[in-house]
Protein backbone atom coordinates (compact mmCIF):
# COMPACT_ATOMS: atom_id res chain seq x y z
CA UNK A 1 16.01 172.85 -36.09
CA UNK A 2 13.37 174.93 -34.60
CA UNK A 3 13.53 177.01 -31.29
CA UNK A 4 11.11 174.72 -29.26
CA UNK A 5 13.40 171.87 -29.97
CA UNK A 6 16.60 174.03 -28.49
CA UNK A 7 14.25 175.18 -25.97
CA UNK A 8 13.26 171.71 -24.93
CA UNK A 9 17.30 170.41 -25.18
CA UNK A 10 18.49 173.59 -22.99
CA UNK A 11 15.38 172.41 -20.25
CA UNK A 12 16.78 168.29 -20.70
CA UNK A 13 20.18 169.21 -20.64
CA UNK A 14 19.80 171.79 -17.08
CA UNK A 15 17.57 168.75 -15.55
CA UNK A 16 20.04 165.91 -16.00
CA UNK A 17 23.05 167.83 -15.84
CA UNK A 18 22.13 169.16 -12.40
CA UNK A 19 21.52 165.34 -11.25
CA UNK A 20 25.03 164.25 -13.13
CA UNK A 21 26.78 166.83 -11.02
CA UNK A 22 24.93 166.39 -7.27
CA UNK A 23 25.70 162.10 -7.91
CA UNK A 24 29.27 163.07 -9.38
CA UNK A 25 30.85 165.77 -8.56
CA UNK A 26 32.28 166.59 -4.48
CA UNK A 27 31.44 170.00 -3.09
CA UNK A 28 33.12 171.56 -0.49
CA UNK A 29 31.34 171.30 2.66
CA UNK A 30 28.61 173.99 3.20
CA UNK A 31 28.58 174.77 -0.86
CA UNK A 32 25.66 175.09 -3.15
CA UNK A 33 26.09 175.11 -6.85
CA UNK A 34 22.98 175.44 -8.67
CA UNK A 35 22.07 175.40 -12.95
CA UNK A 36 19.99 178.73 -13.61
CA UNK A 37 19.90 178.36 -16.85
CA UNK A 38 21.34 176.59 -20.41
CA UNK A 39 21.12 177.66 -23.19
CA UNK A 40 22.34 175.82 -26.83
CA UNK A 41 23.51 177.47 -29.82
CA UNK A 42 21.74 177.01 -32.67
CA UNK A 43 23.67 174.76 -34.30
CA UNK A 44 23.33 172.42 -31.16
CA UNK A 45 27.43 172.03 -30.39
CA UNK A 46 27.52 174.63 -27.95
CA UNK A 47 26.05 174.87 -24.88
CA UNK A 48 26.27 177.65 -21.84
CA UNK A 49 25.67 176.59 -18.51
CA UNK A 50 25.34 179.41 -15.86
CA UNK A 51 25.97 178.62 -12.33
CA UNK A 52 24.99 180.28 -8.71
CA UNK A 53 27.37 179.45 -6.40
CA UNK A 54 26.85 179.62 -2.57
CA UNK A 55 28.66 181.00 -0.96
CA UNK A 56 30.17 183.39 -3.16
CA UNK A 57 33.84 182.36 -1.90
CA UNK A 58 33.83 178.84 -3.66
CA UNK A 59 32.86 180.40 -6.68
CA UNK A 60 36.00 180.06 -8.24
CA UNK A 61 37.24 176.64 -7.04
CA UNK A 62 33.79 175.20 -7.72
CA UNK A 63 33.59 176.58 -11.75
CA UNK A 64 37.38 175.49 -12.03
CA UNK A 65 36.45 171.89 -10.90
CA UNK A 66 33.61 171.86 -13.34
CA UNK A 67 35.28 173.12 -15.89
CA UNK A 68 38.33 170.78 -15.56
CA UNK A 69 35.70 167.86 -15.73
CA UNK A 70 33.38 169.50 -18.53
CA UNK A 71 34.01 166.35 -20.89
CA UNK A 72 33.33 163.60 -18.32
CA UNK A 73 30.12 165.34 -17.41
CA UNK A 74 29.12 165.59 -21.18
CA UNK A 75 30.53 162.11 -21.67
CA UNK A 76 27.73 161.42 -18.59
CA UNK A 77 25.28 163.54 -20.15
CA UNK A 78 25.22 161.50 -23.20
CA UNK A 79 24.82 158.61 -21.95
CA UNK A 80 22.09 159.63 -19.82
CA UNK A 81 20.00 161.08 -22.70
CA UNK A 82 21.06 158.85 -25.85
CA UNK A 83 20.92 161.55 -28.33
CA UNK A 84 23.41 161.45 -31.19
CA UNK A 85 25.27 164.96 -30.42
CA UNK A 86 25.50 166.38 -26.93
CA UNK A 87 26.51 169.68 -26.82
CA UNK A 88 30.32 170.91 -25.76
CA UNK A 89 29.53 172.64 -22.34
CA UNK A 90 31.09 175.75 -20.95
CA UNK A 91 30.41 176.37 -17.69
CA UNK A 92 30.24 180.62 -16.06
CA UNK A 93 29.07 182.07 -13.21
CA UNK A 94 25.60 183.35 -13.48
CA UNK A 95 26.10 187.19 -11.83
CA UNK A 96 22.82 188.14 -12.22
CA UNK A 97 21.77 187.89 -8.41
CA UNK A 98 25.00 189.64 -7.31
CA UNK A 99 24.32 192.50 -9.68
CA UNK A 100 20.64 192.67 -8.30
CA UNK A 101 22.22 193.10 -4.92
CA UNK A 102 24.47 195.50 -5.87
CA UNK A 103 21.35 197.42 -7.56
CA UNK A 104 19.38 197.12 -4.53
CA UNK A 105 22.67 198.93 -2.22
CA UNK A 106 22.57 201.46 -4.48
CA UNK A 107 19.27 202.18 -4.46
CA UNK A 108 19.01 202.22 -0.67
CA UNK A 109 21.92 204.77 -0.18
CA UNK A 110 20.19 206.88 -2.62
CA UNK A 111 16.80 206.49 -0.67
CA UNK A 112 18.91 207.32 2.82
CA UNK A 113 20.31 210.34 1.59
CA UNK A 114 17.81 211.69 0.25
């Protein structure tokens, strides 16, 4: 299969997989989990789903939740799109902003004692 095509499932898949889980799936109080991103292996029975979790503290419960109900939510997921495969998701924390902030500290201790 060509890349526009895993492309195209990794955009389907973030789209109705963040609906599945806002209708489905009970947040603690105060909690935002967001998709940033999917991607599918190329041989479509794999697929990554990275997370942003606010605040930071749920993190852990929230991915554990999500992880303990990764089959219903792909059981959802294919119903919802009708295609003949759906991928087998696994669910991580995407660290990317965390890291940015931890960049950004760095850089503004170097800039104060310089």
């Amino acid at each position: 299969m060509s890349q526009r095509r895993q492309e195209q499932l990794s955009e389907l898949i973030q789209q109705e997989l963040s609906q599945i889980i806002l209708r489905e799936m009970e947040m603690p109080e105060g909690s935002l989990a967001t998709i940033t991103s999917v991607g599918v292996d190329k041989d479509y029975l794999t697929a990554k789903v990275l997370l942003s979790i606010f605040p930071f503290k749920y993190s852990q419960r929230i991915l554990g939740k999500l992880r303990k109900k990764a089959g219903y939510l792909q059981f959802l997921l294919n119903r919802k799109l009708g295609i003949r495969l759906v991928p087998k998701l696994f669910f991580e924390l995407d660290q990317t902003e965390e890291k940015a902030s931890e960049i950004e500290e760095l850089l503004n201790k170097i800039s104060h004692s310089s």
